[in-house]
Protein backbone atom coordinates (compact mmCIF):
# COMPACT_ATOMS: atom_id res chain seq x y z
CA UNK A 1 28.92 -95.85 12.55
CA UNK A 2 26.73 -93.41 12.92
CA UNK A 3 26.15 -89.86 10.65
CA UNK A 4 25.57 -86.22 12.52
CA UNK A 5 23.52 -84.56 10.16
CA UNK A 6 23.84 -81.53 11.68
CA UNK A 7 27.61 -81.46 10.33
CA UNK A 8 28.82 -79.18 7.85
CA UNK A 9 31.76 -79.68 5.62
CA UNK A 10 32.38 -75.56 6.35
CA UNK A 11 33.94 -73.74 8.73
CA UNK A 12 31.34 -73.69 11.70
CA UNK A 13 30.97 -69.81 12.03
CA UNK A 14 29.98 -69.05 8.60
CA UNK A 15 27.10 -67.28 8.39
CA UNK A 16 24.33 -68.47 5.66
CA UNK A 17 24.42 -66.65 2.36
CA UNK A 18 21.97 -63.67 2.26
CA UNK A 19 19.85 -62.59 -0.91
CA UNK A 20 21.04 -61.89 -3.98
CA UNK A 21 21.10 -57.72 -4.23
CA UNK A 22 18.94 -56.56 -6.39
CA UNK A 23 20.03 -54.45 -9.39
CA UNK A 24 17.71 -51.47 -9.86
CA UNK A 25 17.38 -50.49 -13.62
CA UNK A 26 16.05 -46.21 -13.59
CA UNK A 27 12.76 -45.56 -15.51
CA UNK A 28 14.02 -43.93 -18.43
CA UNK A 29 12.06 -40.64 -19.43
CA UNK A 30 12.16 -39.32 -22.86
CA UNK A 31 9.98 -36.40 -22.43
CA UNK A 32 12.42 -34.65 -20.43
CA UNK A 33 15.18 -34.83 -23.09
CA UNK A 34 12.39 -33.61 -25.65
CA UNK A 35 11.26 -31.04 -23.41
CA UNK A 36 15.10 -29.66 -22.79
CA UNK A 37 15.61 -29.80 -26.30
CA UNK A 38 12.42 -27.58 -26.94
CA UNK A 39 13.20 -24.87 -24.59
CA UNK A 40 17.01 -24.94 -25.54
CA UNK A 41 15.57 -24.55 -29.16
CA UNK A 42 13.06 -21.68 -27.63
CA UNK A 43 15.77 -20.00 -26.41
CA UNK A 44 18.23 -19.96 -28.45
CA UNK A 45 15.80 -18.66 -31.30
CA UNK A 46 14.90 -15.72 -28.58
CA UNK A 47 18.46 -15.27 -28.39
CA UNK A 48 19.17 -15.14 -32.20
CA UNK A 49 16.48 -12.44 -32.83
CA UNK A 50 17.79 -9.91 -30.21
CA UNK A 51 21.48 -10.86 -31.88
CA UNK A 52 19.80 -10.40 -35.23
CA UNK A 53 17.96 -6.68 -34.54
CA UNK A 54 19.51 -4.11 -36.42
CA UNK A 55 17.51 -1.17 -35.18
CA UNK A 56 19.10 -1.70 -31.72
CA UNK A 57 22.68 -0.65 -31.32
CA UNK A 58 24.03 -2.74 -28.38
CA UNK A 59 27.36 -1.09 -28.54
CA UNK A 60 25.70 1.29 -26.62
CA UNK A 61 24.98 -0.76 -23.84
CA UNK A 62 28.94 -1.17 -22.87
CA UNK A 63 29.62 2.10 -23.70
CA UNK A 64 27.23 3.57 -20.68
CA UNK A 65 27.23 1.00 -18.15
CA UNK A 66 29.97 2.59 -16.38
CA UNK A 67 28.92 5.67 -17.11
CA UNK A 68 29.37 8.66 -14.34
CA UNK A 69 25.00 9.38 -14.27
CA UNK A 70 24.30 5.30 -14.22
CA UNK A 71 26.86 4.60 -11.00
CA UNK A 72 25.06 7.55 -9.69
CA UNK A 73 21.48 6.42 -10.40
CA UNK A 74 22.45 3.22 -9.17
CA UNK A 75 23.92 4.50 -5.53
CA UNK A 76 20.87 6.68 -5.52
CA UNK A 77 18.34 3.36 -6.17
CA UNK A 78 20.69 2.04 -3.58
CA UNK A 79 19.89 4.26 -0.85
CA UNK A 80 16.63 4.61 -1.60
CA UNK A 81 15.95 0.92 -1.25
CA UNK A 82 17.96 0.86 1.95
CA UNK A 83 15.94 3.93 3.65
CA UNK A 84 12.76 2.90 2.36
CA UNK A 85 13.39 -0.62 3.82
CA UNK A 86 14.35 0.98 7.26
CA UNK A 87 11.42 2.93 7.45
CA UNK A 88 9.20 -0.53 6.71
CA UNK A 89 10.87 -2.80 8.94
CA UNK A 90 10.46 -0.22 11.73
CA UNK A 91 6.86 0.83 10.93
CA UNK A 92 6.12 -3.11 10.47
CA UNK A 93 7.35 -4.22 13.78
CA UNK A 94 5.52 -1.09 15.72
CA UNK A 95 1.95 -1.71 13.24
CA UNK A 96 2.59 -5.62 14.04
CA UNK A 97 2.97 -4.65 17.78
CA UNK A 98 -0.41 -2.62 17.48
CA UNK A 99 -2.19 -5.33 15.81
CA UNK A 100 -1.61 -7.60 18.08
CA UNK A 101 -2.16 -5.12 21.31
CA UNK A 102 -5.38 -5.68 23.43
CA UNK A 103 -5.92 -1.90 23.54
CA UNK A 104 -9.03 -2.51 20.80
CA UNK A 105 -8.28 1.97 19.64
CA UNK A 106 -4.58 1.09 19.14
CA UNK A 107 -5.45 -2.66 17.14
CA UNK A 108 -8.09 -0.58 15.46
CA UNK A 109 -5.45 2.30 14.19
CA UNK A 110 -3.22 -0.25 12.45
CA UNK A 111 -5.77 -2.90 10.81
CA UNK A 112 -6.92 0.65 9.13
CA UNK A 113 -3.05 1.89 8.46
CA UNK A 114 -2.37 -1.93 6.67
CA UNK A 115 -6.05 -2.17 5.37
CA UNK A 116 -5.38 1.94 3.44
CA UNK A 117 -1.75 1.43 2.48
CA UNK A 118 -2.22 -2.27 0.68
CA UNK A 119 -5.93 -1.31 -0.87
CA UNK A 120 -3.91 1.38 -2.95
CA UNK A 121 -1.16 1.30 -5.61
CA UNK A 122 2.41 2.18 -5.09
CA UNK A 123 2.16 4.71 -8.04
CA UNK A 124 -0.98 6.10 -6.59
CA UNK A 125 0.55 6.90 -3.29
CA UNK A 126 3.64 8.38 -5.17
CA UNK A 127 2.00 10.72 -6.76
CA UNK A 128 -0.19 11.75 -4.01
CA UNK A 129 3.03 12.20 -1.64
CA UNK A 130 3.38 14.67 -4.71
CA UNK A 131 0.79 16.70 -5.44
CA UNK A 132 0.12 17.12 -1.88
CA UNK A 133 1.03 20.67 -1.87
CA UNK A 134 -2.19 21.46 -3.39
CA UNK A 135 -4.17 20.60 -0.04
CA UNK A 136 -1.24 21.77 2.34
CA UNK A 137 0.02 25.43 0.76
CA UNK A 138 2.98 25.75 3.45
CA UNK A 139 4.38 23.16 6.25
CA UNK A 140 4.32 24.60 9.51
CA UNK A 141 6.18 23.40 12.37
CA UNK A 142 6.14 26.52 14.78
CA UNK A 143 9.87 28.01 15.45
CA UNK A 144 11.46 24.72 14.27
CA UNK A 145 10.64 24.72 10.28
CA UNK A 146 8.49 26.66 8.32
CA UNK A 147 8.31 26.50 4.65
CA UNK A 148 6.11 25.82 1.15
CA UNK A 149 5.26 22.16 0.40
CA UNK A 150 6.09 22.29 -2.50
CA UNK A 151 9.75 23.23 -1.67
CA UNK A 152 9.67 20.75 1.50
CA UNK A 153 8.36 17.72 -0.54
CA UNK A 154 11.57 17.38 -1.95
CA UNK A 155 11.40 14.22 -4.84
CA UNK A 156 13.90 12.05 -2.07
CA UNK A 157 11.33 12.47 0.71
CA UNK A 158 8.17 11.97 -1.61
CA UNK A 159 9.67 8.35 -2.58
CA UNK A 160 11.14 7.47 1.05
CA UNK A 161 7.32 8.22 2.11
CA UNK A 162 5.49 6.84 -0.70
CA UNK A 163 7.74 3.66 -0.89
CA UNK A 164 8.59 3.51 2.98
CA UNK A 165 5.27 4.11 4.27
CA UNK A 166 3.84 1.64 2.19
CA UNK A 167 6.31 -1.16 2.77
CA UNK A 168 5.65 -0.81 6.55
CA UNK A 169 1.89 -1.95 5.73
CA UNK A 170 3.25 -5.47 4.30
CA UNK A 171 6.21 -5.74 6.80
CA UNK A 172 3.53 -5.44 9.63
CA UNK A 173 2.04 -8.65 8.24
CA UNK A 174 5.31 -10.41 8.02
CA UNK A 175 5.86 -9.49 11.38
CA UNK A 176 3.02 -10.39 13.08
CA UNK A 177 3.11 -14.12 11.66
CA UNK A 178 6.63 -13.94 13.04
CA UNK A 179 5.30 -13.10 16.15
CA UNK A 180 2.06 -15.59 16.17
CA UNK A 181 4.81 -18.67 15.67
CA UNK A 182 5.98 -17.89 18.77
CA UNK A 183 4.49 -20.40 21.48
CA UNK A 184 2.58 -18.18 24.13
CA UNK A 185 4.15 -20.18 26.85
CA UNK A 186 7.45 -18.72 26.18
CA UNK A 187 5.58 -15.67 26.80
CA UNK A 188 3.85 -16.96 30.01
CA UNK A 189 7.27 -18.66 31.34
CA UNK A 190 9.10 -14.33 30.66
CA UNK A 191 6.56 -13.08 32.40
CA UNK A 192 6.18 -15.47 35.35
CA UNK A 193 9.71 -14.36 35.63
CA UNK A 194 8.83 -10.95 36.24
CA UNK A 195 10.52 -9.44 32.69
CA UNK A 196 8.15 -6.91 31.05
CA UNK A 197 6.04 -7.20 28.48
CA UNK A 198 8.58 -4.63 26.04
CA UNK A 199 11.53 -7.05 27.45
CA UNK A 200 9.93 -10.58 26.61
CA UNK A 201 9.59 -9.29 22.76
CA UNK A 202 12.87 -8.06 22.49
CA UNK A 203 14.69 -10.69 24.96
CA UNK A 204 12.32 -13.49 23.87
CA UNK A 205 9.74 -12.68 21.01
CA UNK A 206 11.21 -11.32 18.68
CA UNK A 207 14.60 -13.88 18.08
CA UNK A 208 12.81 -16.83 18.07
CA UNK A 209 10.63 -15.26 15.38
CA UNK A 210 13.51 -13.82 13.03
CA UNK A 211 13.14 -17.70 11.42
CA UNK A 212 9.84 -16.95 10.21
CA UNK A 213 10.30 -12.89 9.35
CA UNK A 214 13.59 -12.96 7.54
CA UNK A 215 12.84 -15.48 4.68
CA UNK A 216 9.87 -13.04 3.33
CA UNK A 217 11.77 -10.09 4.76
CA UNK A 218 14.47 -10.65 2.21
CA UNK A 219 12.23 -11.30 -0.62
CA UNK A 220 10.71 -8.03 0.15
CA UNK A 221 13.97 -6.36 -0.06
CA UNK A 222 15.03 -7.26 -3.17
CA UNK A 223 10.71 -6.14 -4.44
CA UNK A 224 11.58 -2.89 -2.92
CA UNK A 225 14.86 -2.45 -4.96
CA UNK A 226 12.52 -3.01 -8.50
CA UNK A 227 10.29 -1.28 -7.05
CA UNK A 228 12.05 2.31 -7.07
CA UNK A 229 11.89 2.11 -10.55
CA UNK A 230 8.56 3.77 -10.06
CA UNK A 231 10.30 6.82 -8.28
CA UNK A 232 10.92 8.41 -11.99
CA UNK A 233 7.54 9.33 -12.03
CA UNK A 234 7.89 11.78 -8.97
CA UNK A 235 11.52 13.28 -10.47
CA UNK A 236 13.34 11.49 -8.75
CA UNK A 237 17.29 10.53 -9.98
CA UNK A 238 17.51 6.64 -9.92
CA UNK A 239 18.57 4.06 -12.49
CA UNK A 240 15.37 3.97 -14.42
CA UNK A 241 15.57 7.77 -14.62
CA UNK A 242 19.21 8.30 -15.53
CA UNK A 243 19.20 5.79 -18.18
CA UNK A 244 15.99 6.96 -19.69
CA UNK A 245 17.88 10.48 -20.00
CA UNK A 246 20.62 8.82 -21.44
CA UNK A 247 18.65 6.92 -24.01
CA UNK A 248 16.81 10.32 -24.83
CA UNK A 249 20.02 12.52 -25.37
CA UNK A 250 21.54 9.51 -27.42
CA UNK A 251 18.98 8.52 -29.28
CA UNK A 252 19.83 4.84 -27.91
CA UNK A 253 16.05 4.71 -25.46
CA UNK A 254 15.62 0.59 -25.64
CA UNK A 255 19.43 0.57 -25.47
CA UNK A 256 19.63 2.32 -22.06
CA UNK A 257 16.71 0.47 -21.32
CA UNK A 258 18.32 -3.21 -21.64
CA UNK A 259 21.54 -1.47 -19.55
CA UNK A 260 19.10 -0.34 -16.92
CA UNK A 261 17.62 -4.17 -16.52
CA UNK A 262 21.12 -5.68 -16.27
CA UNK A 263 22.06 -3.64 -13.46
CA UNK A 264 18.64 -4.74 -11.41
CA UNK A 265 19.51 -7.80 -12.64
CA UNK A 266 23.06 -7.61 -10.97
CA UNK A 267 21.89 -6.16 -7.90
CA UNK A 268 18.84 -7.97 -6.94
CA UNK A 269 21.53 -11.09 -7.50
CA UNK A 270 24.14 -9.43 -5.03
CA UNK A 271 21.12 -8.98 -2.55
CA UNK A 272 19.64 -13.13 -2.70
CA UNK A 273 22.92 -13.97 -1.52
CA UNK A 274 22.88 -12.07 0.92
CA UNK A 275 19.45 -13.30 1.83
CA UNK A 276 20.85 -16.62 1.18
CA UNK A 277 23.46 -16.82 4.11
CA UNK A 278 21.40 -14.68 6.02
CA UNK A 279 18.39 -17.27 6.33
CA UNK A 280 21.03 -19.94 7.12
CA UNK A 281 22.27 -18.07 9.70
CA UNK A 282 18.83 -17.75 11.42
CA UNK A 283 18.06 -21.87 10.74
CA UNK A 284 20.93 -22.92 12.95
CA UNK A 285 18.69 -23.43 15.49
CA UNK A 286 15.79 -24.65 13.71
CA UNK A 287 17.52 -27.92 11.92
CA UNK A 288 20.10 -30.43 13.04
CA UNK A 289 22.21 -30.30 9.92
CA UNK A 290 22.64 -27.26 7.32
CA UNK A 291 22.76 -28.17 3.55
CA UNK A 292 26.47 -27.24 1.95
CA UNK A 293 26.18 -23.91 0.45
CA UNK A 294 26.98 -23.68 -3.44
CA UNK A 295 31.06 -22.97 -2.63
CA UNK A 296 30.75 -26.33 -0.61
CA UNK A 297 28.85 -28.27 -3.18
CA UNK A 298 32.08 -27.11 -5.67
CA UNK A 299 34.36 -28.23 -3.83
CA UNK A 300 33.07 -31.17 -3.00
CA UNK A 301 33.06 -31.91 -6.53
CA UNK A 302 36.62 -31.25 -6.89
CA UNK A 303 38.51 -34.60 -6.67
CA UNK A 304 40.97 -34.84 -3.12
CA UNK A 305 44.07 -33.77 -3.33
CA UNK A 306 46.54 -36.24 -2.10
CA UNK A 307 49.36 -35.16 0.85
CA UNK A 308 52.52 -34.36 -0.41
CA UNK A 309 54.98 -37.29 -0.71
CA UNK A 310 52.04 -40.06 -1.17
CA UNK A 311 52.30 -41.69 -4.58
CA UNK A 312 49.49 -43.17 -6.14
């Protein structure tokens, strides 16, 4: 009789047991619970003492945030950041154009543009833009427009040029690295097609770079909305200004103050949302999958409902 050792008392097509899994144990880290405790304590002590303040009256915060001169102030800061931003963009992507020109004159005129406008404060320029009527007595545009300075230089068009103007100096940097992450044999490939050279940036340039302008261009945005708060200083009618007449006819000044900050605070929070589905809308093409958005991530949270007429 003989024995086949190679005989199993199994079924033949069972496979051979694998490894055991391993259990992974996480590293526990106390410092972070000590640290959140900390800055909860932080916090909530901060909190406290502005809850605590008797020499503030925060009733009077409520009381003017709807308040006829503050929904003004804001639809003026508004508009101001929208114009201003207009003028930027536009003056970046011509200055960025220039830069990057051949013509050494017209490259020359803009590296001295960005190199005068970002050497000198916002402020500076603001109240320049004002005052300017002591070098210029009258404007003179022959039969068109003829006036004083001081009565064209109205407050509105000394903060669109003082803020405007000067964003156009940083967008033109922003632009041009836009432009430079453009591969020059897209440019080449246009050309050997026979489109011009102002067709292959706006067919060609200028789409593919929108990935790399619009993440900084939104962040600059929402600098330009804080930074009309500086427009007060030139008499000009925007948040800052409104509630700081406010807080002097009421006698409430760091009142109006802490009203003024929540409405940046509620705008500037409006506008990175905005920036938010605006960069993912300019990624499609840059990455195979997009992450969920915050309304996804909820819901995905959310346990599934179950179809109607399944029981559990």
């Amino acid at each position: 009789m003989t024995v086949d050792v190679n005989k199993t008392d199994g079924p033949e097509d069972t496979p051979p047991a694998g490894p055991e899994a391993l259990k992974a144990i996480p590293v526990r880290h106390p410092g972070r619970y000590v640290s959140a405790a900390v800055a909860l304590a932080v916090l909530g002590a901060i909190v406290y003492a502005f809850a605590q303040a008797k020499k503030i009256n925060w009733g009077a915060v409520p009381d003017y945030f709807f308040d006829d001169r503050i929904i003004e102030g804001v639809l003026n800061t508004l508009l101001l950041t929208v114009l201003s931003m207009v003028i930027g963009i536009v003056g970046g992507i011509l200055l960025a154009v220039m830069r990057l020109s051949k013509n050494p004159v017209t490259s020359s005129v803009a590296w001295f543009y960005i190199w005068f406008f970002r050497g000198t404060p916002v402020l500076v320029q603001l109240f320049v833009w004002f005052n300017l009527g002591l070098v210029f007595e009258y404007i003179n545009l022959g039969p068109i427009y003829k006036d004083y300075w001081s009565s064209f230089m109205t407050p509105l068009l000394t903060a669109l040029l003082g803020l405007g103007l000067n964003e156009a100096a940083y967008m033109a940097e922003i632009c041009r690295a836009g432009l430079l992450s453009v591969d020059e044999g897209q440019t080449e490939a246009s050309h050997a097609l026979g489109m011009s050279h102002a067709k292959t940036l706006r067919r060609i340039v200028i789409p593919q770079a929108m990935r790399v302008i619009v993440p900084p261009t939104g962040n600059e945005v929402i600098n330009m909305l804080k930074t009309t708060s500086l427009v007060s200083t030139v008499q000009y009618v925007d948040l800052l200004k409104a509630a700081q007449d406010i807080g002097q006819n009421a006698g409430s000044i760091v009142e109006m103050l802490f009203l003024a900050a929540a409405w940046y605070l509620i705008l500037t929070s409006i506008f990175s949302v905005g920036q938010y589905y605006l960069e993912r809308y300019y990624a499609k093409g840059s990455t195979r999958s997009l992450p969920p958005t915050p309304v996804q991530r909820f819901k995905a949270m959310l346990p599934a409902r179950r179809p109607k007429g399944v029981s559990a």
